[in-house]
Protein backbone atom coordinates (compact mmCIF):
# COMPACT_ATOMS: atom_id res chain seq x y z
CA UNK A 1 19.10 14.38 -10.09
CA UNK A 2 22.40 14.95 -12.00
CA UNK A 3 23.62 11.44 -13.50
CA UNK A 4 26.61 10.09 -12.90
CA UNK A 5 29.10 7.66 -14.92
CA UNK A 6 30.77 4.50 -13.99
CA UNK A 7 33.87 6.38 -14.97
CA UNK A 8 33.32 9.27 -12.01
CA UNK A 9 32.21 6.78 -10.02
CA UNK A 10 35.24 4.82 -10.11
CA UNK A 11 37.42 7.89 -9.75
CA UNK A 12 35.12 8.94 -6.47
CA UNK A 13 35.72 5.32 -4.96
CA UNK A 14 39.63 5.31 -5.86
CA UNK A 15 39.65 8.12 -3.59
CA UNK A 16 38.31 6.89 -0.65
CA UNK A 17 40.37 5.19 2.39
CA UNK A 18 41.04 1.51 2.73
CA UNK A 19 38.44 1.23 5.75
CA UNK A 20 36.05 3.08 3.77
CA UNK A 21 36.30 1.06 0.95
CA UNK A 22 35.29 -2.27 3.01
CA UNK A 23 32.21 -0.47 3.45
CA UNK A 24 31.19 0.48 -0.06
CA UNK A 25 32.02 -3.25 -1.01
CA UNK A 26 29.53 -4.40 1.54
CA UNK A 27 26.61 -1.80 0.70
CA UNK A 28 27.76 -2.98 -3.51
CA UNK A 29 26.75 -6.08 -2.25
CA UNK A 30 23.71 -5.57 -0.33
CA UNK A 31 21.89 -3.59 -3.72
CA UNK A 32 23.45 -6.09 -5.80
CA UNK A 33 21.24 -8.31 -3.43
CA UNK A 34 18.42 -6.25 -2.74
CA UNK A 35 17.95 -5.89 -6.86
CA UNK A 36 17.72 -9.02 -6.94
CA UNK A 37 14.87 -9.92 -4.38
CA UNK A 38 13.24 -6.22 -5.20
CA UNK A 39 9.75 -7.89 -3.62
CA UNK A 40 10.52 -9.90 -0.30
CA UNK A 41 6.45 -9.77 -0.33
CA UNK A 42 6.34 -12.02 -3.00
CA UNK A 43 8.44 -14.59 -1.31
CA UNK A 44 6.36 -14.94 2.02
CA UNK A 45 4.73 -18.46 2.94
CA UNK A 46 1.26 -19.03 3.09
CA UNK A 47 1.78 -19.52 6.80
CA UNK A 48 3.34 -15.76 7.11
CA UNK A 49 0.79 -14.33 4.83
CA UNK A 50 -2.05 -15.61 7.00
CA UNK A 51 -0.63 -14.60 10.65
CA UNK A 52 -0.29 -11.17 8.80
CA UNK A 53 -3.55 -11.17 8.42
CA UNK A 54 -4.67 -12.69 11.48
CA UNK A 55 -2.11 -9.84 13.24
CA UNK A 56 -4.30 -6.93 11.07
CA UNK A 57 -7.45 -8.20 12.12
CA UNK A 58 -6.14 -8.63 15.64
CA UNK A 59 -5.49 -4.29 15.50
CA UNK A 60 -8.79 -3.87 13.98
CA UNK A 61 -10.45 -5.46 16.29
CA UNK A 62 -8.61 -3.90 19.34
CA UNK A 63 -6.89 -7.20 20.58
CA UNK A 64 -4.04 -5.25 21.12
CA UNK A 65 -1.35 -5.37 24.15
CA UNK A 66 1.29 -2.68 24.84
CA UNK A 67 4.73 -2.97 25.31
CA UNK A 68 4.50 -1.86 28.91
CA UNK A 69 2.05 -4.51 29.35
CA UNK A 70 3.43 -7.07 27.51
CA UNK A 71 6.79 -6.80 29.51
CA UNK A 72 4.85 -6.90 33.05
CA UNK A 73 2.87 -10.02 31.69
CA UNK A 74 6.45 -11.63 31.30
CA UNK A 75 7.50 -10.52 34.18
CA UNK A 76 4.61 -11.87 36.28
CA UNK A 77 5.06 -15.21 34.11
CA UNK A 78 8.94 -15.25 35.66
CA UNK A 79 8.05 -14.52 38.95
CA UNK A 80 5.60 -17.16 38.79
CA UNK A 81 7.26 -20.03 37.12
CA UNK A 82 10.80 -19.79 39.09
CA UNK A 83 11.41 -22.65 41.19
């Protein structure tokens, strides 16, 4: 990968359209972010962490649902529950 300098950067940016230019603002913003919380792992709750796991051992175990199913399930749960 070639590097690149601020510089050529700058000139590559100064180039672009107005509209365009909203966008590379907002994606600046989102690494400057993103560097910042490099790990969202790291920043889970206990509470997350463990429904994770409870979720993993839930596929290992084969208590597993669909989407097809799960959306008729609903469905039936509508039906049954409308007044």
């Amino acid at each position: 990968m070639a590097t690149i300098t601020a510089s050529q950067l700058n000139q590559k940016i100064k180039s672009l359209p107005i509209n365009l230019l909203y966008e590379v603002d907002k994606y600046i913003d989102f690494l400057a972010y993103k560097s910042s919380h490099s790990d969202w792992a790291e920043q889970l709750s206990e509470k997350q962490i463990s429904l994770i796991e409870k979720g993993k051992k839930d596929i290992e175990e084969n208590r597993v649902t669909s989407d097809t199913e799960a959306k008729g399930k609903i469905k039936n749960y509508i039906k049954n529950k409308s007044f």
